[in-house]
PDB file of N, CA and C in Angstrom:
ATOM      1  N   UNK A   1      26.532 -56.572  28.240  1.00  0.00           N
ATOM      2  CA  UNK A   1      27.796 -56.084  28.727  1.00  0.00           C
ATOM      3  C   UNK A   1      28.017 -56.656  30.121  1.00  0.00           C
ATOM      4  N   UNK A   2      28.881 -57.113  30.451  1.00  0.00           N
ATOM      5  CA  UNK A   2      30.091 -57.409  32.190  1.00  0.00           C
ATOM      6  C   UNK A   2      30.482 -56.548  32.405  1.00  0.00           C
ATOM      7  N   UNK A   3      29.490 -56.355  33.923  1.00  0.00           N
ATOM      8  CA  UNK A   3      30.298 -55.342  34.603  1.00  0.00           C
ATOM      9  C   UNK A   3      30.450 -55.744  35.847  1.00  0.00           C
ATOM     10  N   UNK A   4      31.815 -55.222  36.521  1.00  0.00           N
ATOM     11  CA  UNK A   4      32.020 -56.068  38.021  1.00  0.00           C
ATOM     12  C   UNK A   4      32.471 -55.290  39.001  1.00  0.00           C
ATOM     13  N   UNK A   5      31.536 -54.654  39.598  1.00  0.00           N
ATOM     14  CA  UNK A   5      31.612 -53.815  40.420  1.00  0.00           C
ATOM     15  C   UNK A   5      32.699 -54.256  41.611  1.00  0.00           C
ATOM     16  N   UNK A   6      33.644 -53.501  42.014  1.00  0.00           N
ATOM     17  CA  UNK A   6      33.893 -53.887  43.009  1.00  0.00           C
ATOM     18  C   UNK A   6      33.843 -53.613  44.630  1.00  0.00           C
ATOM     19  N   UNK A   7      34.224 -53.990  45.676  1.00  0.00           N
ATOM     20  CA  UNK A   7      33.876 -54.042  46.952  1.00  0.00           C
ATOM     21  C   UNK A   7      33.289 -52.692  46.958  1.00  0.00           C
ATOM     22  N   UNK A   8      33.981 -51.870  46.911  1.00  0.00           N
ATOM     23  CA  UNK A   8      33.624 -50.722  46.940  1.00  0.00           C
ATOM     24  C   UNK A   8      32.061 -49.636  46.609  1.00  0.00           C
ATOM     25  N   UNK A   9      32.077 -50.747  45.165  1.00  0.00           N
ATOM     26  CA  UNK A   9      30.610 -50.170  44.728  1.00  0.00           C
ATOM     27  C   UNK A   9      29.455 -50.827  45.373  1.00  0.00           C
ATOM     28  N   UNK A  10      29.586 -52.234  45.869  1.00  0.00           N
ATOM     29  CA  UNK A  10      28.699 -52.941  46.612  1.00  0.00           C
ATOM     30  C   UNK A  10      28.643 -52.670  47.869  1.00  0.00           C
ATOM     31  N   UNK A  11      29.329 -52.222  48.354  1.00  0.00           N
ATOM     32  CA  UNK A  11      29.398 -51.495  49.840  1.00  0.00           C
ATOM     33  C   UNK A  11      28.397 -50.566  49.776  1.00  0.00           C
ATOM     34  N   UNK A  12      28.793 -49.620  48.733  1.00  0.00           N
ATOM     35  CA  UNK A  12      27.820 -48.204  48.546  1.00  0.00           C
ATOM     36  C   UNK A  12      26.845 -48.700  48.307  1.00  0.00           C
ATOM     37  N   UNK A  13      26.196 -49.641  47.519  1.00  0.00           N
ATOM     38  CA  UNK A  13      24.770 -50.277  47.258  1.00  0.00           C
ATOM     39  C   UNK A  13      24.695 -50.460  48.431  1.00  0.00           C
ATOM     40  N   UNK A  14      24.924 -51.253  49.128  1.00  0.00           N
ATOM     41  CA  UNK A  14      24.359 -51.582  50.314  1.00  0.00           C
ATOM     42  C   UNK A  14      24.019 -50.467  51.006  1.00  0.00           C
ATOM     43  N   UNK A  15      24.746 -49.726  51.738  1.00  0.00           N
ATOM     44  CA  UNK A  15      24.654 -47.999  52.692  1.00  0.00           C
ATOM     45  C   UNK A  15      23.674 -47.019  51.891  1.00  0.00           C
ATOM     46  N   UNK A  16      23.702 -47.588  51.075  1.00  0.00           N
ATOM     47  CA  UNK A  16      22.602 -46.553  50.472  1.00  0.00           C
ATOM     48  C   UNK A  16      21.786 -46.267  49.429  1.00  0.00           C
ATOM     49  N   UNK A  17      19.961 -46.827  49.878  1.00  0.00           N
ATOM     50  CA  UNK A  17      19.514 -47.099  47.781  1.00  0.00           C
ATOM     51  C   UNK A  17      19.281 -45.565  47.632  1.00  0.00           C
ATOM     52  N   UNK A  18      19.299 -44.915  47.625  1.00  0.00           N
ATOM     53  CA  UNK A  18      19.048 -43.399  46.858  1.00  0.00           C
ATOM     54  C   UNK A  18      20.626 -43.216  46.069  1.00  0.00           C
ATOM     55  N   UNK A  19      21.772 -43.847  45.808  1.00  0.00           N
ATOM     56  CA  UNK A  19      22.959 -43.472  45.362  1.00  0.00           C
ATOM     57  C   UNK A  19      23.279 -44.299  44.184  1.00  0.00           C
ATOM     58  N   UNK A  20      24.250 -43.927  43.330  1.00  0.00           N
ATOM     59  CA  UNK A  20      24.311 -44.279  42.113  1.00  0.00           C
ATOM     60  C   UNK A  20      25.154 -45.706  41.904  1.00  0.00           C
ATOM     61  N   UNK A  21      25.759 -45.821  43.104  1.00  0.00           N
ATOM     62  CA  UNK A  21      26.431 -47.435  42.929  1.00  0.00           C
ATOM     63  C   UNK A  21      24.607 -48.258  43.268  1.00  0.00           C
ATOM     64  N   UNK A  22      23.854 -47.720  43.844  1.00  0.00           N
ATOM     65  CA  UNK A  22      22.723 -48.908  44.134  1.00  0.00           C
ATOM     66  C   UNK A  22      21.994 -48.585  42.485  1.00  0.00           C
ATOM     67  N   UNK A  23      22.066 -47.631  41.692  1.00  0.00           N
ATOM     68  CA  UNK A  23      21.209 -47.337  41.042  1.00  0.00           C
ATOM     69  C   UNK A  23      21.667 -47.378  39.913  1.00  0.00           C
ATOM     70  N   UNK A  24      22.763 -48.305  39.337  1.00  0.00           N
ATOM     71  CA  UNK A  24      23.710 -49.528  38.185  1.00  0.00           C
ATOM     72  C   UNK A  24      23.049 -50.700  38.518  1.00  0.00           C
ATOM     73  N   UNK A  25      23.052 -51.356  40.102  1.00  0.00           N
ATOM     74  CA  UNK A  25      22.483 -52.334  40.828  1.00  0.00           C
ATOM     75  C   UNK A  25      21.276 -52.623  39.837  1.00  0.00           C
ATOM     76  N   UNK A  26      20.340 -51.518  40.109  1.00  0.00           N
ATOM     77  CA  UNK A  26      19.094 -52.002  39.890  1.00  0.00           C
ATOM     78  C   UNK A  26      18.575 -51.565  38.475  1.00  0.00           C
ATOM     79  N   UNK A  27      19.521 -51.094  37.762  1.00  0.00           N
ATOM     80  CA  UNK A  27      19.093 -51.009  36.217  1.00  0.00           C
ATOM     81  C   UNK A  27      19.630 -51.692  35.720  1.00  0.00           C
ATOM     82  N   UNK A  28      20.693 -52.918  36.016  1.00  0.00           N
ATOM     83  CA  UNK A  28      21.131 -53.400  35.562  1.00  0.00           C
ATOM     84  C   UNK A  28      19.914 -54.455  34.374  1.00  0.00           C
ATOM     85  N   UNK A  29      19.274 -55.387  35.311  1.00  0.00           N
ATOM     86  CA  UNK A  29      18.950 -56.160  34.736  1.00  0.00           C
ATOM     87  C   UNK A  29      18.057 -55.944  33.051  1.00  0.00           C
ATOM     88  N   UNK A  30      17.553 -54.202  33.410  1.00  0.00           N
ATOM     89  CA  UNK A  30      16.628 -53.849  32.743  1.00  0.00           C
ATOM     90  C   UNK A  30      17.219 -53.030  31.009  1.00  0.00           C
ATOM     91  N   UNK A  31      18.810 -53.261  31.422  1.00  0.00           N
ATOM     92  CA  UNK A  31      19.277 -52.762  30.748  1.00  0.00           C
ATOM     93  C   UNK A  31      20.605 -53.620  29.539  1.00  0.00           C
ATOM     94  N   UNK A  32      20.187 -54.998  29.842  1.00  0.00           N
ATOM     95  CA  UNK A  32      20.818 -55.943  29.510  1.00  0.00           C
ATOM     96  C   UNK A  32      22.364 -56.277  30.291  1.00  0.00           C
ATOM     97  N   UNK A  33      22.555 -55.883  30.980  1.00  0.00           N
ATOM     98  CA  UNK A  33      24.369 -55.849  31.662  1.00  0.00           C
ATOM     99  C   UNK A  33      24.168 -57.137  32.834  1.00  0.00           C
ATOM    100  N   UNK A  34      25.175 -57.918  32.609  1.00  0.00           N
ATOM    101  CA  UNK A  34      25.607 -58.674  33.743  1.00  0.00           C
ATOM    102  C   UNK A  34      26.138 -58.389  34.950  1.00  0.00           C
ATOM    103  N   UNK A  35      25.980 -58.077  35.976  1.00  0.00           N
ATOM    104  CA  UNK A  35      26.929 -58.039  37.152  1.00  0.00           C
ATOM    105  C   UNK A  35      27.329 -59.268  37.579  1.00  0.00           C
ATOM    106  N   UNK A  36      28.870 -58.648  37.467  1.00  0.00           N
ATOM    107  CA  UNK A  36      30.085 -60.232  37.785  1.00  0.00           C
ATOM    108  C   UNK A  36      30.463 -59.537  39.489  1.00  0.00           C
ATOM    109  N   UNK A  37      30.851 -61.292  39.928  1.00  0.00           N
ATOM    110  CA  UNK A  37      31.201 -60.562  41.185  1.00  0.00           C
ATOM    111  C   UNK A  37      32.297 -62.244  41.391  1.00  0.00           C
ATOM    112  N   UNK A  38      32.627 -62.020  42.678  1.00  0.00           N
ATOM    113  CA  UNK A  38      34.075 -63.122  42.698  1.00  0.00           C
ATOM    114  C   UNK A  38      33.889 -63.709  43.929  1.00  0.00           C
ATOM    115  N   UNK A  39      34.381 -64.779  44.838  1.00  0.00           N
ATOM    116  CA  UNK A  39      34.723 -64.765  45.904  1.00  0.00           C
ATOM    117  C   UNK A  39      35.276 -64.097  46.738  1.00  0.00           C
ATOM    118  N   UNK A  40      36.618 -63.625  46.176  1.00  0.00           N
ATOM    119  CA  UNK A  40      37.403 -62.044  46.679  1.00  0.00           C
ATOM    120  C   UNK A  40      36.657 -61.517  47.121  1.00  0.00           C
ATOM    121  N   UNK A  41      35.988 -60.843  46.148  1.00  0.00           N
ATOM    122  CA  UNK A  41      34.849 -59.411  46.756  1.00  0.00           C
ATOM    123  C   UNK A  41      33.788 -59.883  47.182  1.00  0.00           C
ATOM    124  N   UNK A  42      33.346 -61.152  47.533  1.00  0.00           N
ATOM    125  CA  UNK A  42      32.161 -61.569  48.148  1.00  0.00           C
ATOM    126  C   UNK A  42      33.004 -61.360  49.666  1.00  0.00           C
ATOM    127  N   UNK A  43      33.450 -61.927  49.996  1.00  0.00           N
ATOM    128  CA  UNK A  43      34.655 -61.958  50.906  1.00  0.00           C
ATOM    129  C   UNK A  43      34.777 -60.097  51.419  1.00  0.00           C
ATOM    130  N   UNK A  44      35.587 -59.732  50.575  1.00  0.00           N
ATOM    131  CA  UNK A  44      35.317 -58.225  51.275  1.00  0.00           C
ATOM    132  C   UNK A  44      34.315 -57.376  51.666  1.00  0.00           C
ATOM    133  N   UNK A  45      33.062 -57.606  51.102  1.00  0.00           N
ATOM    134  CA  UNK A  45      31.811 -56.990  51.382  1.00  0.00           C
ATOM    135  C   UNK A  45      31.363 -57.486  52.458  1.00  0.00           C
ATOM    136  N   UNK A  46      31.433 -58.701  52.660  1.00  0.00           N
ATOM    137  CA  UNK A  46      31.103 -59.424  54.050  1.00  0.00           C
ATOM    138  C   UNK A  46      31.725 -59.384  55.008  1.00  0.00           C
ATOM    139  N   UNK A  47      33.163 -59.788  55.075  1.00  0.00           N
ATOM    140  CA  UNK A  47      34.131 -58.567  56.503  1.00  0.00           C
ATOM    141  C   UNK A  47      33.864 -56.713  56.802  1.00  0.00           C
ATOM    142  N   UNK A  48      32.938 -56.314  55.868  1.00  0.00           N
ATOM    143  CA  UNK A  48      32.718 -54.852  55.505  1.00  0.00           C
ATOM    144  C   UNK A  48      31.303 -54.401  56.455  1.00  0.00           C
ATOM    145  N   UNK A  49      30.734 -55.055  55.874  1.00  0.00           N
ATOM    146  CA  UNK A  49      29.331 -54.821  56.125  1.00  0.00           C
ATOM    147  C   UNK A  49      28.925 -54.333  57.828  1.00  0.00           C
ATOM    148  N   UNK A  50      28.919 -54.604  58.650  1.00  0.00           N
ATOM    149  CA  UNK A  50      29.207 -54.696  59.971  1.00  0.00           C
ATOM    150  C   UNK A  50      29.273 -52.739  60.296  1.00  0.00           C
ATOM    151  N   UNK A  51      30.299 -52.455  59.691  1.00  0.00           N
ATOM    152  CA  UNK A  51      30.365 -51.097  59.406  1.00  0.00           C
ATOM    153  C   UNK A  51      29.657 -50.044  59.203  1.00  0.00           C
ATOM    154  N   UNK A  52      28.417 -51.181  57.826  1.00  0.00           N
ATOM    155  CA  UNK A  52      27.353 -49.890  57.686  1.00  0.00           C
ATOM    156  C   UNK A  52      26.216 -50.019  58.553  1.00  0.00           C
ATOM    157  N   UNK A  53      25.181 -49.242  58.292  1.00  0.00           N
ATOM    158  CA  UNK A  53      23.630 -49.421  58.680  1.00  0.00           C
ATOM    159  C   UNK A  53      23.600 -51.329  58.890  1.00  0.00           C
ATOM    160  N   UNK A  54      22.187 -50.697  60.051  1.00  0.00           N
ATOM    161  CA  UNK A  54      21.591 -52.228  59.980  1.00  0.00           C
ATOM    162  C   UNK A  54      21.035 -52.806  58.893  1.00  0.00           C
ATOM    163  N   UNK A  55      20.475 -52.190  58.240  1.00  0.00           N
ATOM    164  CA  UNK A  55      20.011 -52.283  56.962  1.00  0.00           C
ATOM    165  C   UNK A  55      20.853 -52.711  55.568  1.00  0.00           C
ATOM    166  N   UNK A  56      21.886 -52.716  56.124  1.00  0.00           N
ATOM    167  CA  UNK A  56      23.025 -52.978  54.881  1.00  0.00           C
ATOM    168  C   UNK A  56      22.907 -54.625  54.894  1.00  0.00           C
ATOM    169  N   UNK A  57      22.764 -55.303  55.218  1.00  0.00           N
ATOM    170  CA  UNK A  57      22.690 -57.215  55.502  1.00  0.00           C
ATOM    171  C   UNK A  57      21.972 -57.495  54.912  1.00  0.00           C
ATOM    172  N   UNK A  58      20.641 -56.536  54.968  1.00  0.00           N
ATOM    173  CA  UNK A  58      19.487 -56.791  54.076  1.00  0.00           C
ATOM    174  C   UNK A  58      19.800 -57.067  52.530  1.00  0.00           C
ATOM    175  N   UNK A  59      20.068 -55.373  52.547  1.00  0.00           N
ATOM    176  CA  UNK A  59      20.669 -54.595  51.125  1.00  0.00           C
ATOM    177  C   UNK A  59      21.206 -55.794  50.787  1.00  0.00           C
ATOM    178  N   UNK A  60      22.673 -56.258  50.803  1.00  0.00           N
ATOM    179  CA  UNK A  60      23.321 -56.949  50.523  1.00  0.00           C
ATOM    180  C   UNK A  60      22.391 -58.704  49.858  1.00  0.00           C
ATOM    181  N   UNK A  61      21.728 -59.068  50.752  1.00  0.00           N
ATOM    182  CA  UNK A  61      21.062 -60.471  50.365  1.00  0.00           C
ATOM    183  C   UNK A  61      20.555 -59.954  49.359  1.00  0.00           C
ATOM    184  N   UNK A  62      19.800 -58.862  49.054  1.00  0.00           N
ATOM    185  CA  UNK A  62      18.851 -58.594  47.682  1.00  0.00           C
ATOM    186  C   UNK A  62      20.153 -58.313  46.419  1.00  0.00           C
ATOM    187  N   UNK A  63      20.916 -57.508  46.508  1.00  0.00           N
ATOM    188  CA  UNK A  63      22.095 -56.969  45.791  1.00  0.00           C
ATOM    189  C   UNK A  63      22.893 -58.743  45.350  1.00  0.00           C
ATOM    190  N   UNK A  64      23.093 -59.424  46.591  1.00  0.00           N
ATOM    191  CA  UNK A  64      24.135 -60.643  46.031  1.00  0.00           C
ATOM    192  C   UNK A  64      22.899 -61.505  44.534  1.00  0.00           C
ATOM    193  N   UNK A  65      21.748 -61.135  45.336  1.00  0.00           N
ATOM    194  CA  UNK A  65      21.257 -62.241  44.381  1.00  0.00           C
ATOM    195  C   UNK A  65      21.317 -61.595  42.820  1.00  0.00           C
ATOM    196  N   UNK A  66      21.801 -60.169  42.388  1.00  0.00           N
ATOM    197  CA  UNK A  66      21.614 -59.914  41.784  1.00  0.00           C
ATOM    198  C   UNK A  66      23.348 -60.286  40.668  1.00  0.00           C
ATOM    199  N   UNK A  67      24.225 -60.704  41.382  1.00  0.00           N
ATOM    200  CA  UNK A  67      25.501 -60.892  41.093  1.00  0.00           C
ATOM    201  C   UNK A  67      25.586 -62.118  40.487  1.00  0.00           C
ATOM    202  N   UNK A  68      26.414 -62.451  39.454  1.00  0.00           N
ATOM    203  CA  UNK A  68      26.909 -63.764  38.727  1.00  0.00           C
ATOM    204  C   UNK A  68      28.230 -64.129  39.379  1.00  0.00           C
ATOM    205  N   UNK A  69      28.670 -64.969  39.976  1.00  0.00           N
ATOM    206  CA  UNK A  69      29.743 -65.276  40.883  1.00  0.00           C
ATOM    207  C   UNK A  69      31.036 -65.841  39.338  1.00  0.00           C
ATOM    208  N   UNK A  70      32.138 -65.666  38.961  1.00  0.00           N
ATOM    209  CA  UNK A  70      32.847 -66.290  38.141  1.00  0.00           C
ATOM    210  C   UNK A  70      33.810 -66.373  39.551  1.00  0.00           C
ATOM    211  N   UNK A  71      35.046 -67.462  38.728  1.00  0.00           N
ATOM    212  CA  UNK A  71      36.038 -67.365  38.888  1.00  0.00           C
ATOM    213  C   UNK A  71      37.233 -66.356  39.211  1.00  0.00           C
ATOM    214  N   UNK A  72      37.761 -66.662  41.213  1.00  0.00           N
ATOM    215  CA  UNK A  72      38.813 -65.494  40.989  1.00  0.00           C
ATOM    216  C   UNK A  72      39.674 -65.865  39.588  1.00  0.00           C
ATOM    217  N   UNK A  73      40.858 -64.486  39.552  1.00  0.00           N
ATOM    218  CA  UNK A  73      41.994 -65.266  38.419  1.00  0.00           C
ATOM    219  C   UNK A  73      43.073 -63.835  39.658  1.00  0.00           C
ATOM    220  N   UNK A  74      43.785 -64.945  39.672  1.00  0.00           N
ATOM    221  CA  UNK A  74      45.097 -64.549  40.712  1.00  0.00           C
ATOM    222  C   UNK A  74      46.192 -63.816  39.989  1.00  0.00           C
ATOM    223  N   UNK A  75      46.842 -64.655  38.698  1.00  0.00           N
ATOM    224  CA  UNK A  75      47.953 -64.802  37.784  1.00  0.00           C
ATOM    225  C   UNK A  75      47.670 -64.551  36.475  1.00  0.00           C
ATOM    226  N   UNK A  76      48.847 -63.857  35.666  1.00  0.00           N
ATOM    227  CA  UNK A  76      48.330 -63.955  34.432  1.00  0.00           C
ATOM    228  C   UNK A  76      49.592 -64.224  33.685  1.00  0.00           C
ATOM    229  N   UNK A  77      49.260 -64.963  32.298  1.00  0.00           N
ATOM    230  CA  UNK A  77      50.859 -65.644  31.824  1.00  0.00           C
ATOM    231  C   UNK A  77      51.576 -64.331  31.608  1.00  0.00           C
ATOM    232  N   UNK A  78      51.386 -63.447  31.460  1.00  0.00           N
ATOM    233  CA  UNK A  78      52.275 -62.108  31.122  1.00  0.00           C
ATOM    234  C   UNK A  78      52.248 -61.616  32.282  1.00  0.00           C
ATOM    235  N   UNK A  79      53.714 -60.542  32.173  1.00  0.00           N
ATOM    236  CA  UNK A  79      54.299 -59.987  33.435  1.00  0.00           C
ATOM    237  C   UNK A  79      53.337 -58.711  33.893  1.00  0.00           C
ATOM    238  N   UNK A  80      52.499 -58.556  35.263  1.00  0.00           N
ATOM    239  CA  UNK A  80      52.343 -57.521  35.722  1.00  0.00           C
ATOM    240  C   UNK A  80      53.428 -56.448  36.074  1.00  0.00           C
ATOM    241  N   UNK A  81      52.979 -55.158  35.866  1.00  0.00           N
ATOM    242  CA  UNK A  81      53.966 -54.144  36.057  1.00  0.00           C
ATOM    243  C   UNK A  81      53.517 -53.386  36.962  1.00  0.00           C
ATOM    244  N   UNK A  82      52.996 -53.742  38.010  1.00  0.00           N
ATOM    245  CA  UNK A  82      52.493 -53.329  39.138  1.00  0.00           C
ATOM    246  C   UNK A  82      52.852 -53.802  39.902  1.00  0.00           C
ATOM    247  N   UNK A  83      53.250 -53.226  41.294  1.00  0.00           N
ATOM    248  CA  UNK A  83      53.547 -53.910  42.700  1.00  0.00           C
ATOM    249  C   UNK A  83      52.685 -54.859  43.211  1.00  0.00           C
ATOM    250  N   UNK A  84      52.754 -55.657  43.402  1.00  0.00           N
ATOM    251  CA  UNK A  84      51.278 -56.591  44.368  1.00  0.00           C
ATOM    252  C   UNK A  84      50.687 -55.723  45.036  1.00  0.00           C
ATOM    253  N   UNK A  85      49.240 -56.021  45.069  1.00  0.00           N
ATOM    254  CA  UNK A  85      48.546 -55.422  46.149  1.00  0.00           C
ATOM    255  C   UNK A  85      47.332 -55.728  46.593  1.00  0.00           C
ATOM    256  N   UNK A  86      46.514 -55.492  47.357  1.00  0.00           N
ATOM    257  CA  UNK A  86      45.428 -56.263  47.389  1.00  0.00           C
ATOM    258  C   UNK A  86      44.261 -56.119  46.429  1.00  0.00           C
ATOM    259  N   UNK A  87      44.647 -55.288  45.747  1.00  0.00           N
ATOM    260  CA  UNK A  87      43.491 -55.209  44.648  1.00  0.00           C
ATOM    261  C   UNK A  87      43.719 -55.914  43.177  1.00  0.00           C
ATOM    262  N   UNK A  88      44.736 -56.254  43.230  1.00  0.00           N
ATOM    263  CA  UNK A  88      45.105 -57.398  42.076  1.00  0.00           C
ATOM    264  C   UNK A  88      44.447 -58.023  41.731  1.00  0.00           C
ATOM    265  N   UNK A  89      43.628 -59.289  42.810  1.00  0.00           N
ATOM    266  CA  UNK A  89      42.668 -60.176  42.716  1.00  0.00           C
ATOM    267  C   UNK A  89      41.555 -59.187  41.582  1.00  0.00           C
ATOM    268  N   UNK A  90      41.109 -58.484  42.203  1.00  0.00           N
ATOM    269  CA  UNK A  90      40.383 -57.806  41.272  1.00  0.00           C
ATOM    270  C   UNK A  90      40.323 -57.240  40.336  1.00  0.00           C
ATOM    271  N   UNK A  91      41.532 -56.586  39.954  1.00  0.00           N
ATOM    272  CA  UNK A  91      42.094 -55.930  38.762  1.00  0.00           C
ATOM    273  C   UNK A  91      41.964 -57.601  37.536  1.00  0.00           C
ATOM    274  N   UNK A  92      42.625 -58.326  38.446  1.00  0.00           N
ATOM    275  CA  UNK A  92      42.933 -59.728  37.203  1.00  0.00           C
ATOM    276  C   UNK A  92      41.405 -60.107  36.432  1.00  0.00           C
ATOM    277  N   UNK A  93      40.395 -60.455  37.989  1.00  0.00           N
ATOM    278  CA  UNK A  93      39.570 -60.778  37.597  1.00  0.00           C
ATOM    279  C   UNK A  93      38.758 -60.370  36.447  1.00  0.00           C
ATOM    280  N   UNK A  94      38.528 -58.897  36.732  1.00  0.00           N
ATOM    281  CA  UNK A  94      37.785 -57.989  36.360  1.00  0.00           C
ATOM    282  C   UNK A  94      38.163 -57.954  34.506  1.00  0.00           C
ATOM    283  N   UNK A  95      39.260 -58.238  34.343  1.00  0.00           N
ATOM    284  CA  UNK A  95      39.882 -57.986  33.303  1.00  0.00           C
ATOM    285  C   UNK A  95      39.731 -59.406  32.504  1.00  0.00           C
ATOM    286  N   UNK A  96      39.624 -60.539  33.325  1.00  0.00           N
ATOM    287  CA  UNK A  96      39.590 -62.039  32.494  1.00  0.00           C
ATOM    288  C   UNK A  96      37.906 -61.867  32.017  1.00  0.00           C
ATOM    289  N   UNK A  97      37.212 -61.168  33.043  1.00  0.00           N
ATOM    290  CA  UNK A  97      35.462 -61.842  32.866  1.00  0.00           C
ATOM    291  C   UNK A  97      34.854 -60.531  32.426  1.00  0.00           C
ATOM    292  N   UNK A  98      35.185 -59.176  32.479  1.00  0.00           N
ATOM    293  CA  UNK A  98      34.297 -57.978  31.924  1.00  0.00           C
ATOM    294  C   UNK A  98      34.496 -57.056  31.170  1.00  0.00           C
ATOM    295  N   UNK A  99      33.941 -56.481  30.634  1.00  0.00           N
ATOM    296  CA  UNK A  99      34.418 -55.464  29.751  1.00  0.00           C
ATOM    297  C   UNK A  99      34.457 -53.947  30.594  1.00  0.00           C
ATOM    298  N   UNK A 100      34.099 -54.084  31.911  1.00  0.00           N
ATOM    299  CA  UNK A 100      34.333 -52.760  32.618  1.00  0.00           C
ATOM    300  C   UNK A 100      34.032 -53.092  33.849  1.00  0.00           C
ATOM    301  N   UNK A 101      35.208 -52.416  34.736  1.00  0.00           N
ATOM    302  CA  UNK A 101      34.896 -52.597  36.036  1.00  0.00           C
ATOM    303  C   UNK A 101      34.886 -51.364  36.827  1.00  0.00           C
ATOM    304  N   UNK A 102      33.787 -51.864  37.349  1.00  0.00           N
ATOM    305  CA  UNK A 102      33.102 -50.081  38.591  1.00  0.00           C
ATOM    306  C   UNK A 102      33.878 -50.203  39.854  1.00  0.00           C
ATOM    307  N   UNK A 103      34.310 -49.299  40.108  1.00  0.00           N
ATOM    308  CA  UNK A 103      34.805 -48.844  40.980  1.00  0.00           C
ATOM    309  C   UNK A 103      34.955 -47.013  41.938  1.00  0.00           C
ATOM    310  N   UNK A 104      34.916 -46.974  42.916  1.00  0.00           N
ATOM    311  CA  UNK A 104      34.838 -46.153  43.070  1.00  0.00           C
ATOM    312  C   UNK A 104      36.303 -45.338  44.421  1.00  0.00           C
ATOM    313  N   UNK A 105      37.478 -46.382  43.863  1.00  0.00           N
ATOM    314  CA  UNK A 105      38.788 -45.892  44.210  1.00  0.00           C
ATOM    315  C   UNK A 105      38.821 -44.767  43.592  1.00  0.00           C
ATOM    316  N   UNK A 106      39.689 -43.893  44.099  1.00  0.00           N
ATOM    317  CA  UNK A 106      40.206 -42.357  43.205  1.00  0.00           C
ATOM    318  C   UNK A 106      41.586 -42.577  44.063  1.00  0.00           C
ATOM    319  N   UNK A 107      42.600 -43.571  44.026  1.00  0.00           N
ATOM    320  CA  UNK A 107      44.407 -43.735  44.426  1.00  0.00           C
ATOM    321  C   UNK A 107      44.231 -43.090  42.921  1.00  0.00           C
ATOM    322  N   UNK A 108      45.686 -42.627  42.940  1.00  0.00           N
ATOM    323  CA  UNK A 108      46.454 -42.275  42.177  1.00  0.00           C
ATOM    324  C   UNK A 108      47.115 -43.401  41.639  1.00  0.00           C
ATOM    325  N   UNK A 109      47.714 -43.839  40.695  1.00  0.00           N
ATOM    326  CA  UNK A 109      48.862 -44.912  40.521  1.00  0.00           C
ATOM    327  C   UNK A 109      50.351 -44.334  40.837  1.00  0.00           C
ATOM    328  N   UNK A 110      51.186 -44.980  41.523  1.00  0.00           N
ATOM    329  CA  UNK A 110      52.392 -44.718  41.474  1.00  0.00           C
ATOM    330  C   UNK A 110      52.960 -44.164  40.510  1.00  0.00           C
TER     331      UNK A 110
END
């Protein structure tokens, strides 16, 4: 299974291994699942990081190596019915390369 966590859940891996975004991280491999990850969200975790613990830089080098990098996907030939926003990149992606994407937003949709 593809799963592609986004900024959000890799953030939390990082800030913290006792928590359940680090603890998908590390069952992943043992459990057959891919973790997909993008430039986008390589990109946001890394303007992010700074934020958490010192220890999060670490986190992160062990966590990236654990990520399969695909292709952003920006556009899609059919019409989005959503406003732009910055989570698009990820919504698209997530949707061209996995069968589920982690997240740990709670927005509402318009």
């Amino acid at each position: 299974m593809n799963i592609f966590p986004d900024s959000s859940v890799l953030l939390a891996a990082c800030g913290s291994a006792a928590g359940a975004s680090r603890a998908v991280i590390d069952a992943a491999a043992g459990q057959g699942w891919s973790l997909l990850t993008s430039a986008y969200v390589i990109a946001e975790v890394e303007a992010n990081l700074a934020a958490l613990s010192a220890g999060a830089s670490d986190s992160w080098a062990q966590i990236r190596a654990k990520l399969e990098t695909v292709p952003d996907v920006l556009t899609f030939e059919w019409a989005a019915v959503f406003a732009p926003a910055r989570d698009r990149p990820i919504l698209f992606t997530a949707s061209a390369w996995a069968e589920v994407l982690l997240t740990l937003d709670r927005r509402k949709a318009a």
